[in-house]
C-alpha atoms as a PDB file:
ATOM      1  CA  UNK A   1      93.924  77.262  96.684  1.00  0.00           C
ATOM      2  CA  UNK A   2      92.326  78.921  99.482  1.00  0.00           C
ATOM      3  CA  UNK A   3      90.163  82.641  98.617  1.00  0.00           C
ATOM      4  CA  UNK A   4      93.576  84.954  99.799  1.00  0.00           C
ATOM      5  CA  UNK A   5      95.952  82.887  97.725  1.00  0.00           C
ATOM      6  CA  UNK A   6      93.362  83.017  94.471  1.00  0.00           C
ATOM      7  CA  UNK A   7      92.830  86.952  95.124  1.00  0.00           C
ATOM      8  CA  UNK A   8      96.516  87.468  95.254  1.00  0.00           C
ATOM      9  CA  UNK A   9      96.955  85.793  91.706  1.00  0.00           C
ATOM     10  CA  UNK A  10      94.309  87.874  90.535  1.00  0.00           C
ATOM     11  CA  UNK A  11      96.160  91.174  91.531  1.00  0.00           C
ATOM     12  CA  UNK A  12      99.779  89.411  90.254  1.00  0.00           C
ATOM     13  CA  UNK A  13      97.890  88.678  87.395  1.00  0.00           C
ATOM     14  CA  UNK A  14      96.460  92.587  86.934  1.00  0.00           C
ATOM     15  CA  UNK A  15      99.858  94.284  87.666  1.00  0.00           C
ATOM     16  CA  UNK A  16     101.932  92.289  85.625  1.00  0.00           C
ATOM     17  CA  UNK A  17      99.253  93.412  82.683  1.00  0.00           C
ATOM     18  CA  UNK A  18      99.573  97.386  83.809  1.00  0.00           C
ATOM     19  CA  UNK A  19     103.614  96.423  83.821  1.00  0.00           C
ATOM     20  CA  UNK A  20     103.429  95.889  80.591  1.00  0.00           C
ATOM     21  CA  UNK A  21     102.948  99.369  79.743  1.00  0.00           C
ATOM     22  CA  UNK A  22     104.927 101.560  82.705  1.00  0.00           C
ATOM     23  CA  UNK A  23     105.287 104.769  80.909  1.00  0.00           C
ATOM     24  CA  UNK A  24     101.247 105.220  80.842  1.00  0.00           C
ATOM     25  CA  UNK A  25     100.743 103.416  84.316  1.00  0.00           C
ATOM     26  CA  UNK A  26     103.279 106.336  86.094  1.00  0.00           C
ATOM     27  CA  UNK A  27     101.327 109.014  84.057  1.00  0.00           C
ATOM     28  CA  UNK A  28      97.565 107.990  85.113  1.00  0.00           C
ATOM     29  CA  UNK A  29      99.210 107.389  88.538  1.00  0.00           C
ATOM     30  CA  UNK A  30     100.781 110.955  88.469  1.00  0.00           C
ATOM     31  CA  UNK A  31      97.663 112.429  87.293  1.00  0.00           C
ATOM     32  CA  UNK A  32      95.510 110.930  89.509  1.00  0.00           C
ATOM     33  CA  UNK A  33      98.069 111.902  92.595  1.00  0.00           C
ATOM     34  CA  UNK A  34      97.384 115.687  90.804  1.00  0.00           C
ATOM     35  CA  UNK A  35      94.189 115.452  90.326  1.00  0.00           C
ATOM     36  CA  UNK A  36      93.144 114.644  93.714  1.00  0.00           C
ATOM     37  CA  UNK A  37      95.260 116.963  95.071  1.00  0.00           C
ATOM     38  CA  UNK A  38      93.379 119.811  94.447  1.00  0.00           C
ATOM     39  CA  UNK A  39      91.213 118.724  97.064  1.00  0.00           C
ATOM     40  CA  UNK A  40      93.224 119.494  99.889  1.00  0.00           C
ATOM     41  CA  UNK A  41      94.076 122.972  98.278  1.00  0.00           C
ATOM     42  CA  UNK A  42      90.147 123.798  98.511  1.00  0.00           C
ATOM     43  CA  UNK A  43      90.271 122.844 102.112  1.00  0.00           C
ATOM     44  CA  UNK A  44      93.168 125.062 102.778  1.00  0.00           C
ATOM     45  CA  UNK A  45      91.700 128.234 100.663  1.00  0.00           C
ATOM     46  CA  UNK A  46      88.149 127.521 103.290  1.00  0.00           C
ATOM     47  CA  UNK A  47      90.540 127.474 106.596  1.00  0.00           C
ATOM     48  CA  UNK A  48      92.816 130.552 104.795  1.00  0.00           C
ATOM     49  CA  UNK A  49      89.903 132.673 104.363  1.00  0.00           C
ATOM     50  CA  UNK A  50      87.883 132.190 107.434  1.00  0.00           C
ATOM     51  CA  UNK A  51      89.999 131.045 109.980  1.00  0.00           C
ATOM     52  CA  UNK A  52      89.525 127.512 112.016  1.00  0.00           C
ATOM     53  CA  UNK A  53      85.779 126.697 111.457  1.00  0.00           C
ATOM     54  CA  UNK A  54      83.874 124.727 114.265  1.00  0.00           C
ATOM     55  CA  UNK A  55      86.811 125.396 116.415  1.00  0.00           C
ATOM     56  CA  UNK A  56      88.933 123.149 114.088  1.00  0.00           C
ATOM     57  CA  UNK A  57      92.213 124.325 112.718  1.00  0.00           C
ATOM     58  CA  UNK A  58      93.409 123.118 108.836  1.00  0.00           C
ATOM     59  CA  UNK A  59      96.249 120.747 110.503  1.00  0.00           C
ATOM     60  CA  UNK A  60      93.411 119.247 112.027  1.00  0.00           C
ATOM     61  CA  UNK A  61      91.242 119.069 109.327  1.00  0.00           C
ATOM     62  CA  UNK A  62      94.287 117.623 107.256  1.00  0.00           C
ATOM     63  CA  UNK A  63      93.963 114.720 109.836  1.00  0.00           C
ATOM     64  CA  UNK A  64      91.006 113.876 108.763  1.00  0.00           C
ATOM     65  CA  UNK A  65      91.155 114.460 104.798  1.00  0.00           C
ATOM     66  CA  UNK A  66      94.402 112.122 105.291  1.00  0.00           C
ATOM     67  CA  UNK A  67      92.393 109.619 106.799  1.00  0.00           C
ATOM     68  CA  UNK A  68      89.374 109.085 105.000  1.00  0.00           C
ATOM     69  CA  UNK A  69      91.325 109.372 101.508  1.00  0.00           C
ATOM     70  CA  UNK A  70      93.654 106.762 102.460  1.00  0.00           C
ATOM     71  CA  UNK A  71      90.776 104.463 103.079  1.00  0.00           C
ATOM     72  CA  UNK A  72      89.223 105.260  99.921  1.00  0.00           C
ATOM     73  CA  UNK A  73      91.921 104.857  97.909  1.00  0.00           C
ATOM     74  CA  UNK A  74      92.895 101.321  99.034  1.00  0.00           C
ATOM     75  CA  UNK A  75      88.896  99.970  98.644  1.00  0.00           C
ATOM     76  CA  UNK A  76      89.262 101.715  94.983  1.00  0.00           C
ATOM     77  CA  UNK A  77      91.996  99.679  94.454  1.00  0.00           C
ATOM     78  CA  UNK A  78      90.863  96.601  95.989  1.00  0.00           C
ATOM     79  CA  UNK A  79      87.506  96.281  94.584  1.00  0.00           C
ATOM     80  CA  UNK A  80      87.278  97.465  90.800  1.00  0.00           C
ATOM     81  CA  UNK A  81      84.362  95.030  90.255  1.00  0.00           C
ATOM     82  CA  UNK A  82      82.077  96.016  91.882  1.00  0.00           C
ATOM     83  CA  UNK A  83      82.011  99.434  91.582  1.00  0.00           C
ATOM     84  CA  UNK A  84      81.766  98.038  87.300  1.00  0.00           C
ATOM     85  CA  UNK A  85      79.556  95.237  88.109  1.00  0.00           C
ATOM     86  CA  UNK A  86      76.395  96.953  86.059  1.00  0.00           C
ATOM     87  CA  UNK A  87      78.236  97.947  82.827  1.00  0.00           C
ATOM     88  CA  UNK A  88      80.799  95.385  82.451  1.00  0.00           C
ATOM     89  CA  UNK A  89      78.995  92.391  84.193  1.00  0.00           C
ATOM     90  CA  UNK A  90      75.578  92.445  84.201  1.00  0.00           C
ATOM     91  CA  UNK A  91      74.633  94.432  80.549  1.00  0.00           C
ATOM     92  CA  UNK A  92      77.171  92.358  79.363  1.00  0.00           C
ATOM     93  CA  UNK A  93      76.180  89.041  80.437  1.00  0.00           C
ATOM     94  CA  UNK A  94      80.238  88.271  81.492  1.00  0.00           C
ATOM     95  CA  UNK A  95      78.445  87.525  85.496  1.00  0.00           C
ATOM     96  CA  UNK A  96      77.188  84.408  83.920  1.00  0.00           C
ATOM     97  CA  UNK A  97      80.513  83.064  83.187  1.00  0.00           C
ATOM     98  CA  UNK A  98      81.500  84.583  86.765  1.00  0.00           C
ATOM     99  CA  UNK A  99      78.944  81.703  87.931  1.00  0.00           C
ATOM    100  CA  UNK A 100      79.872  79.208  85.898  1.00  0.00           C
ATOM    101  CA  UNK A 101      83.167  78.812  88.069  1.00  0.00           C
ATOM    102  CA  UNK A 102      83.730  77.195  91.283  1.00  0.00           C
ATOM    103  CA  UNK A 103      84.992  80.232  93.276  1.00  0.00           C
ATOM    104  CA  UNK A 104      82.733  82.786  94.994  1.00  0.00           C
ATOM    105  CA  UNK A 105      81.735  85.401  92.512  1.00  0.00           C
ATOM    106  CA  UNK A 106      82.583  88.495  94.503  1.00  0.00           C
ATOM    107  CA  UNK A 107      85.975  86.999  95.195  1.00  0.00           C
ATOM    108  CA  UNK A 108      86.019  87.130  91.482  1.00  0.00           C
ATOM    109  CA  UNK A 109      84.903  90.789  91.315  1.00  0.00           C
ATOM    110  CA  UNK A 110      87.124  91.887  93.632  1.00  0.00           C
ATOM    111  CA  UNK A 111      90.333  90.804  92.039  1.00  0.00           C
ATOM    112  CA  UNK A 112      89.109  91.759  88.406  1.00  0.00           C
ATOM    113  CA  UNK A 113      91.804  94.576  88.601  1.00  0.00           C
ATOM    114  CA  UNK A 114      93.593  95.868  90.540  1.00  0.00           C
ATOM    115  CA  UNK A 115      94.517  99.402  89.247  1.00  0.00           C
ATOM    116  CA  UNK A 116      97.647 101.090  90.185  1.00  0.00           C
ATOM    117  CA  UNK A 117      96.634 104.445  89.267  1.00  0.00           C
ATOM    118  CA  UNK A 118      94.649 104.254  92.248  1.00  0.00           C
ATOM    119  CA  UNK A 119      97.686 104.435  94.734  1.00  0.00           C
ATOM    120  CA  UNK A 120      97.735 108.441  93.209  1.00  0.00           C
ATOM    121  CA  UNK A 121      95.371 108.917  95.293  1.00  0.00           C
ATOM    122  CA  UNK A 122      96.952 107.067  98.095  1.00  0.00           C
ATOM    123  CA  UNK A 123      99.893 108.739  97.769  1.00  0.00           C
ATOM    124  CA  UNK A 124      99.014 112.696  98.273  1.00  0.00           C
ATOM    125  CA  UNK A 125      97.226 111.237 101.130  1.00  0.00           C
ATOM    126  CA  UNK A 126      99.803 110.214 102.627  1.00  0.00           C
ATOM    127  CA  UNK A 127     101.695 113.340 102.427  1.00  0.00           C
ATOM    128  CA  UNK A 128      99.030 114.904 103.611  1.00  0.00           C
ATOM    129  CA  UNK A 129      99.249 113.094 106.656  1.00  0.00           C
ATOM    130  CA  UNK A 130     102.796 114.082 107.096  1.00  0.00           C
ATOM    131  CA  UNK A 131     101.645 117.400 106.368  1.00  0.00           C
ATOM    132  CA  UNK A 132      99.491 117.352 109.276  1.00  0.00           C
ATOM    133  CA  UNK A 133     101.983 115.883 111.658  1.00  0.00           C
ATOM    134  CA  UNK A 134     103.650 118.846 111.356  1.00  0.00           C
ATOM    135  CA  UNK A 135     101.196 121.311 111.738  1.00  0.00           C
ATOM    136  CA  UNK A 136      99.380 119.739 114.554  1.00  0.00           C
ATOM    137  CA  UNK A 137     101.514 118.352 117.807  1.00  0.00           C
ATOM    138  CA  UNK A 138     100.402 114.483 117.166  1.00  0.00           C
ATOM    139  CA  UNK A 139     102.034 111.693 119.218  1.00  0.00           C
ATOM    140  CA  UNK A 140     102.829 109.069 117.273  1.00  0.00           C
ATOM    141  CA  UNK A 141     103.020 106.247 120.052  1.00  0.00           C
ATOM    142  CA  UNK A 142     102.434 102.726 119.293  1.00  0.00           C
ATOM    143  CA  UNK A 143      98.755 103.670 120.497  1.00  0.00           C
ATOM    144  CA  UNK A 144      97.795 106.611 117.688  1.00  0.00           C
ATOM    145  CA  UNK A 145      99.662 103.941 115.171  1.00  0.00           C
ATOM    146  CA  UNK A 146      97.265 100.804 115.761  1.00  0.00           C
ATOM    147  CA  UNK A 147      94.541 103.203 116.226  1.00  0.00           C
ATOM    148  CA  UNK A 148      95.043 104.678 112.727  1.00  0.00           C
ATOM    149  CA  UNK A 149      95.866 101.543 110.709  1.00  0.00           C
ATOM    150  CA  UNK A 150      92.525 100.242 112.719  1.00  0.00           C
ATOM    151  CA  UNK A 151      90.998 103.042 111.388  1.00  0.00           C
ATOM    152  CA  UNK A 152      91.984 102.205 108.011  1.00  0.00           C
ATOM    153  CA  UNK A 153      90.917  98.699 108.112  1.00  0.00           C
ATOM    154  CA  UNK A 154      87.276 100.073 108.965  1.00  0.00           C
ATOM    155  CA  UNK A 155      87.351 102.475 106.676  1.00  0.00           C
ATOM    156  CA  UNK A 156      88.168 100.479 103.669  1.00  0.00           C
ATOM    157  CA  UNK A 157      85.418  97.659 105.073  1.00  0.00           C
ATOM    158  CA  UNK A 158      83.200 100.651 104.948  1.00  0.00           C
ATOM    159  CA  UNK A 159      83.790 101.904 101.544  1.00  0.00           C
ATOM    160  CA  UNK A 160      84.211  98.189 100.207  1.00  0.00           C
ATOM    161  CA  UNK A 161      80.951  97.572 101.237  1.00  0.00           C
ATOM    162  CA  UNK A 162      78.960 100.755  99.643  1.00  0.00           C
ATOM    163  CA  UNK A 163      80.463  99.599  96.429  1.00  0.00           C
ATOM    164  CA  UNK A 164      78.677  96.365  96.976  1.00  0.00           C
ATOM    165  CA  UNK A 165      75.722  97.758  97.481  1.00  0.00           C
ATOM    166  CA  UNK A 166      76.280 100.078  94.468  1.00  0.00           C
ATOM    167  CA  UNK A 167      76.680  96.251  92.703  1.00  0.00           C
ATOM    168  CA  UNK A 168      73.785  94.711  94.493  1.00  0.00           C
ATOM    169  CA  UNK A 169      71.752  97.502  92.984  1.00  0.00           C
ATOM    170  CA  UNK A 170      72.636  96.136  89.770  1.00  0.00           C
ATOM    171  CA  UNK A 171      70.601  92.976  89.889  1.00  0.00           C
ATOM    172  CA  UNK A 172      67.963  95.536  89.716  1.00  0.00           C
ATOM    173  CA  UNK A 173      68.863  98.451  87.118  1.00  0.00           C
ATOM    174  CA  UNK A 174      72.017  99.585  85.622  1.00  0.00           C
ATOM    175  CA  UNK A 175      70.944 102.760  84.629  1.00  0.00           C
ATOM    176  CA  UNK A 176      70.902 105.032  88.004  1.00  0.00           C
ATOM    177  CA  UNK A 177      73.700 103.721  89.186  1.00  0.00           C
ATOM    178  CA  UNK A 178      75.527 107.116  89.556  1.00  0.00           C
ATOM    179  CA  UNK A 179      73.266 107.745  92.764  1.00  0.00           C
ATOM    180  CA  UNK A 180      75.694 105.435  94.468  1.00  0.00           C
ATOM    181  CA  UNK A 181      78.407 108.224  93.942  1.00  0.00           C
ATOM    182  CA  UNK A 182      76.460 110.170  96.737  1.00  0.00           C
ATOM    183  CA  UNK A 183      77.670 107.218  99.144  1.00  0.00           C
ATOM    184  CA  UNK A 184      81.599 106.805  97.759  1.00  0.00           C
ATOM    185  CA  UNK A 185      82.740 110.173  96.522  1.00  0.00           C
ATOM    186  CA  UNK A 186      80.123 112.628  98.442  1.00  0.00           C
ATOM    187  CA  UNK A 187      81.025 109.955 101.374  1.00  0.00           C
ATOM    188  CA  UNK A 188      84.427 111.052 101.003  1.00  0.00           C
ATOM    189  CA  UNK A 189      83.863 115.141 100.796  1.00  0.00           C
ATOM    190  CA  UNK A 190      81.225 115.020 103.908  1.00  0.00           C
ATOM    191  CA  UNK A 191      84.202 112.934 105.836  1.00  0.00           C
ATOM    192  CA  UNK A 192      86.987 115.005 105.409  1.00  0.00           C
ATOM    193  CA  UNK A 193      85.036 117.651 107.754  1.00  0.00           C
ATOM    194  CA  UNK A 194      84.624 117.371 111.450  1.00  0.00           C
ATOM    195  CA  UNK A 195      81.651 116.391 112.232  1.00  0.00           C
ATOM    196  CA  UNK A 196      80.468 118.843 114.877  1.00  0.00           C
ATOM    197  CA  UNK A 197      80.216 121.566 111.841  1.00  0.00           C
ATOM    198  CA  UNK A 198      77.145 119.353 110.310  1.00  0.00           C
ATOM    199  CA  UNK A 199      73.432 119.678 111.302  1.00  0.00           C
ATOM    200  CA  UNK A 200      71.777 117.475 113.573  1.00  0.00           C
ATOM    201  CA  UNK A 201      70.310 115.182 111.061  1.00  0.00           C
ATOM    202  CA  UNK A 202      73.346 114.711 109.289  1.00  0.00           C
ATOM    203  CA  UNK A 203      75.433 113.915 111.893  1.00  0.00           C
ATOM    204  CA  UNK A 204      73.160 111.189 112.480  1.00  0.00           C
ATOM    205  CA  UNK A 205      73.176 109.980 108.886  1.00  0.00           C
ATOM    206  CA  UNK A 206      77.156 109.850 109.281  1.00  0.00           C
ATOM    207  CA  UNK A 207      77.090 107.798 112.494  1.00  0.00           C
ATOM    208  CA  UNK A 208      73.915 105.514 112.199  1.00  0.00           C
ATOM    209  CA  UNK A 209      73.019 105.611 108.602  1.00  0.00           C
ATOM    210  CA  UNK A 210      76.342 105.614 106.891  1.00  0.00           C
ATOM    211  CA  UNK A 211      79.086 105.403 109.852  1.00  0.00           C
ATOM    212  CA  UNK A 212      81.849 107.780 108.068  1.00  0.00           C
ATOM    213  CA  UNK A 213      81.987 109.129 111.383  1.00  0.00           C
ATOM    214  CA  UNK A 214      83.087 105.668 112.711  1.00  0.00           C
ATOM    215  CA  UNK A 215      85.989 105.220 110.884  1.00  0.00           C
ATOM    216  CA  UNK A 216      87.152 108.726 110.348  1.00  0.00           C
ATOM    217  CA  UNK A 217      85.567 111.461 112.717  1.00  0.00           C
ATOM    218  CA  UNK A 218      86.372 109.295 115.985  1.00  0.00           C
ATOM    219  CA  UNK A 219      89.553 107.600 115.463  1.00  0.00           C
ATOM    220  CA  UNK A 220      91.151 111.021 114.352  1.00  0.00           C
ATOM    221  CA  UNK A 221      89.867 112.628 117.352  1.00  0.00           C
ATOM    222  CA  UNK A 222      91.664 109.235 119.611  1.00  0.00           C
ATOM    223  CA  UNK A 223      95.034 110.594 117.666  1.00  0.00           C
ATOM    224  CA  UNK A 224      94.499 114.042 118.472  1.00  0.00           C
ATOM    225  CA  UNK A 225      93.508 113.035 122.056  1.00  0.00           C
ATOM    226  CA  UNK A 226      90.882 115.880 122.108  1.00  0.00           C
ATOM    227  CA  UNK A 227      87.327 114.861 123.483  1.00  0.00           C
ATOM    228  CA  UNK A 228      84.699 115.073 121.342  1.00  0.00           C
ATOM    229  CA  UNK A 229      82.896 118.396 121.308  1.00  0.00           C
ATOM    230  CA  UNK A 230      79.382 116.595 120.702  1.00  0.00           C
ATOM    231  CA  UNK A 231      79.706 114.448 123.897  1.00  0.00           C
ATOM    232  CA  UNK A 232      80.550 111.122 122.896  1.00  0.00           C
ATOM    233  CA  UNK A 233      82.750 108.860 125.739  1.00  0.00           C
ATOM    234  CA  UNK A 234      86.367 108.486 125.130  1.00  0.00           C
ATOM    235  CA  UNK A 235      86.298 105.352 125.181  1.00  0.00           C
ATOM    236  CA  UNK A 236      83.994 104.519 122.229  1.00  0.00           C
ATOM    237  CA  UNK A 237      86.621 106.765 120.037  1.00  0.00           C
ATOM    238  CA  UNK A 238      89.413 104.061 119.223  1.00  0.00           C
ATOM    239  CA  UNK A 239      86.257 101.475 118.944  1.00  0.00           C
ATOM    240  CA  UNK A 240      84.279 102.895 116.238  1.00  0.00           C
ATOM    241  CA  UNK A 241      85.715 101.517 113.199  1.00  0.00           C
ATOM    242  CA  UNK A 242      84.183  98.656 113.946  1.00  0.00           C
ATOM    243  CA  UNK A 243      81.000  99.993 112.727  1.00  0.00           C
ATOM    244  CA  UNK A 244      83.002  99.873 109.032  1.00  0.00           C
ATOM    245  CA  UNK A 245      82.830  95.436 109.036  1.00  0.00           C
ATOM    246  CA  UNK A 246      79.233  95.759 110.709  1.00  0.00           C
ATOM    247  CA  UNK A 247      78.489  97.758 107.536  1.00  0.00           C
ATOM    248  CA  UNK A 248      80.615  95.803 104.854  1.00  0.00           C
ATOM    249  CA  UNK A 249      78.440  92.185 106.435  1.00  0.00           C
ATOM    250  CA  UNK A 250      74.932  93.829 105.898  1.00  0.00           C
ATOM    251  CA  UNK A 251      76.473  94.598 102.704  1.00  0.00           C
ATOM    252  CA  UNK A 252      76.803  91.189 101.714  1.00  0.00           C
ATOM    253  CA  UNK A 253      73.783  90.042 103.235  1.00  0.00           C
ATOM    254  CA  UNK A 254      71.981  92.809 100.347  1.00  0.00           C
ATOM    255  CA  UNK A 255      74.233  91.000  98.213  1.00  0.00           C
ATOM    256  CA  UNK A 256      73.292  87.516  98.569  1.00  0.00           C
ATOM    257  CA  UNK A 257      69.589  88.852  98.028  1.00  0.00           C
ATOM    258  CA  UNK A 258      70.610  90.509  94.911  1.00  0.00           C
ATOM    259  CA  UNK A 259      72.011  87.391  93.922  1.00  0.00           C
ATOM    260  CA  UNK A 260      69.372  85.235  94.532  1.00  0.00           C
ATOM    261  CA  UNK A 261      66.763  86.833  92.294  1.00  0.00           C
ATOM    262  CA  UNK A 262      69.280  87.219  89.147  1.00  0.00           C
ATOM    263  CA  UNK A 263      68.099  85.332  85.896  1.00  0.00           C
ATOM    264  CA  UNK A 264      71.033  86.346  83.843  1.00  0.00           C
ATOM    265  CA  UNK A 265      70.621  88.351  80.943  1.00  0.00           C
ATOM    266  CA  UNK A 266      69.902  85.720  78.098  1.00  0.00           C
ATOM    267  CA  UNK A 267      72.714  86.752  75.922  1.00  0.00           C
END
C-alpha cells in the first residue's frame, strides 16, 4: 500500500470513529464555525470605525482573512499529530511504537486524526469568501481560480510545516511548546492584514522569515489584479506560494535532525 492509500485509511479510519457519535461531531463543528467567526466581526468593527486602513477596504481585507483561514483550517485538519506530538507522543512514550512499524512515522502522525470539527473553521471561511465576492468586483476566471486553489496548496504546505517544526521541537522539550502558537495562530492574525500596513521589519519576517506573505498577501493581490503598493513585480504575485513547499521541505529536513538524536523515553 503506497503512503496516499495508507493516509487515506487512516482518515476512513478517524471519521468513521467521529461517525459514531454525529450529534456531538455537528455541535463541536458548529461551535467551532461560531467560534471562529468572531474573528471576521473584529475585522469589520476596525474597517467600521476607521474607514479602509492602508488604503485597503474590508471586502478586501475579507479576501485575505478568507484565504489564509481556509489554509489553516485544512493543515489543522490534516495534521493533528504533530501539532500533539509532545504530549501525546513523546511524554508518553506512544513515538516508540510509531517506530516500531514499517511506515514513515510522520505519515503516521499525520493521519492520527483527522478531526471534523476542524472544517468549522473551514466553513465560515468560505462564506467569507463569498462575502467578499460581493463586496469587492473579483473576476472569477479560470485564472483567479487556479491562482487561489494554488494559493491554498502553499498555504497549507506552509502551515503543515510550522506544525512540524512545533513537533521537531519536541525531541528537545515539551514544556514551551505554546511558543509555536506565535507561528500557527499569531501566523494566522498577522496574515489576514495586508501587508503594506506592517513595519519594515515585519514585512520582512512575513516574506523571508515566515513567507505568510507568499501564500496569502500576493496571491490575493493576483485575484484582485491590483499591483502591489510596496513594489513587488506582477509577475512574482501568482508565483509566491511556492515559498509555502520551500518552507514545509526545510521543515522536514529540522525534522529528520530531531529524529536522529531521539533516545525514546525509557518507559
Amino acid at each position: 500500500m503506497n503512503a496516499f492509500a495508507l493516509y487515506g485509511r487512516y482518515a476512513v479510519t478517524s471519521l468513521r470513529a467521529q461517525a459514531q457519535y454525529p450529534a456531538a461531531t455537528l455541535l463541536l463543528t458548529a461551535g467551532h464555525c461560531a467560534a471562529t467567526a468572531i474573528e471576521i466581526l473584529r475585522i469589520f468593527a476596525l474597517f467600521d470605525r476607521f474607514g479602509p486602513v492602508g488604503g485597503w477596504s474590508f471586502g478586501e481585507a475579507a479576501l485575505f482573512y478568507a484565504l489564509v483561514n481556509i489554509m489553516f483550517s485544512l493543515a489543522d485538519l490534516l495534521t493533528r499529530g504533530f501539532e500533539v506530538f509532545g504530549t501525546d507522543f513523546v511524554r508518553t512514550g506512544a513515538f516508540d511504537r510509531l517506530l516500531l512499524r514499517p511506515r514513515a512515522a510522520a505519515l503516521q502522525l499525520a493521519g492520527h486524526e483527522v478531526r471534523l470539527s476542524r472544517l468549522g473553521r473551514f466553513v465560515q471561511a468560505f462564506a467569507v469568501l463569498i462575502l467578499a465576492s460581493s463586496l469587492v468586483p473579483i473576476d472569477w476566471n479560470a485564472a483567479a481560480i487556479a491562482t487561489a486553489l494554488w494559493a491554498v496548496a502553499g498555504g497549507v504546505a506552509l502551515f503543515s510545516g510550522i506544525l512540524v517544526l512545533q513537533a521537531t521541537l519536541a525531541f528537545w522539550t515539551v514544556e514551551s511548546l505554546e511558543i509555536a502558537h506565535v507561528l500557527t495562530y499569531g501566523g494566522v492574525q498577522a496574515a489576514q492584514y495586508p501587508l503594506n500596513i506592517y513595519a519594515a521589519w515585519f514585512r520582512r519576517l512575513l516574506t523571508f522569515g515566515v513567507p505568510l506573505a507568499c501564500v496569502a498577501y500576493y496571491p490575493a493581490l493576483a485575484i484582485l489584479k491590483r499591483p502591489d503598493p510596496l513594489g513587488a513585480p506582477d509577475w512574482l504575485l501568482p508565483i509566491a506560494p511556492a515559498a509555502g513547499f520551500a518552507f514545509l521541505g526545510l521543515s522536514f529536513l529540522a525534522w529528520r535532525a530531531g529524529m536522529a538524536r531521539y533516545a525514546s523515553t525509557g518507559s
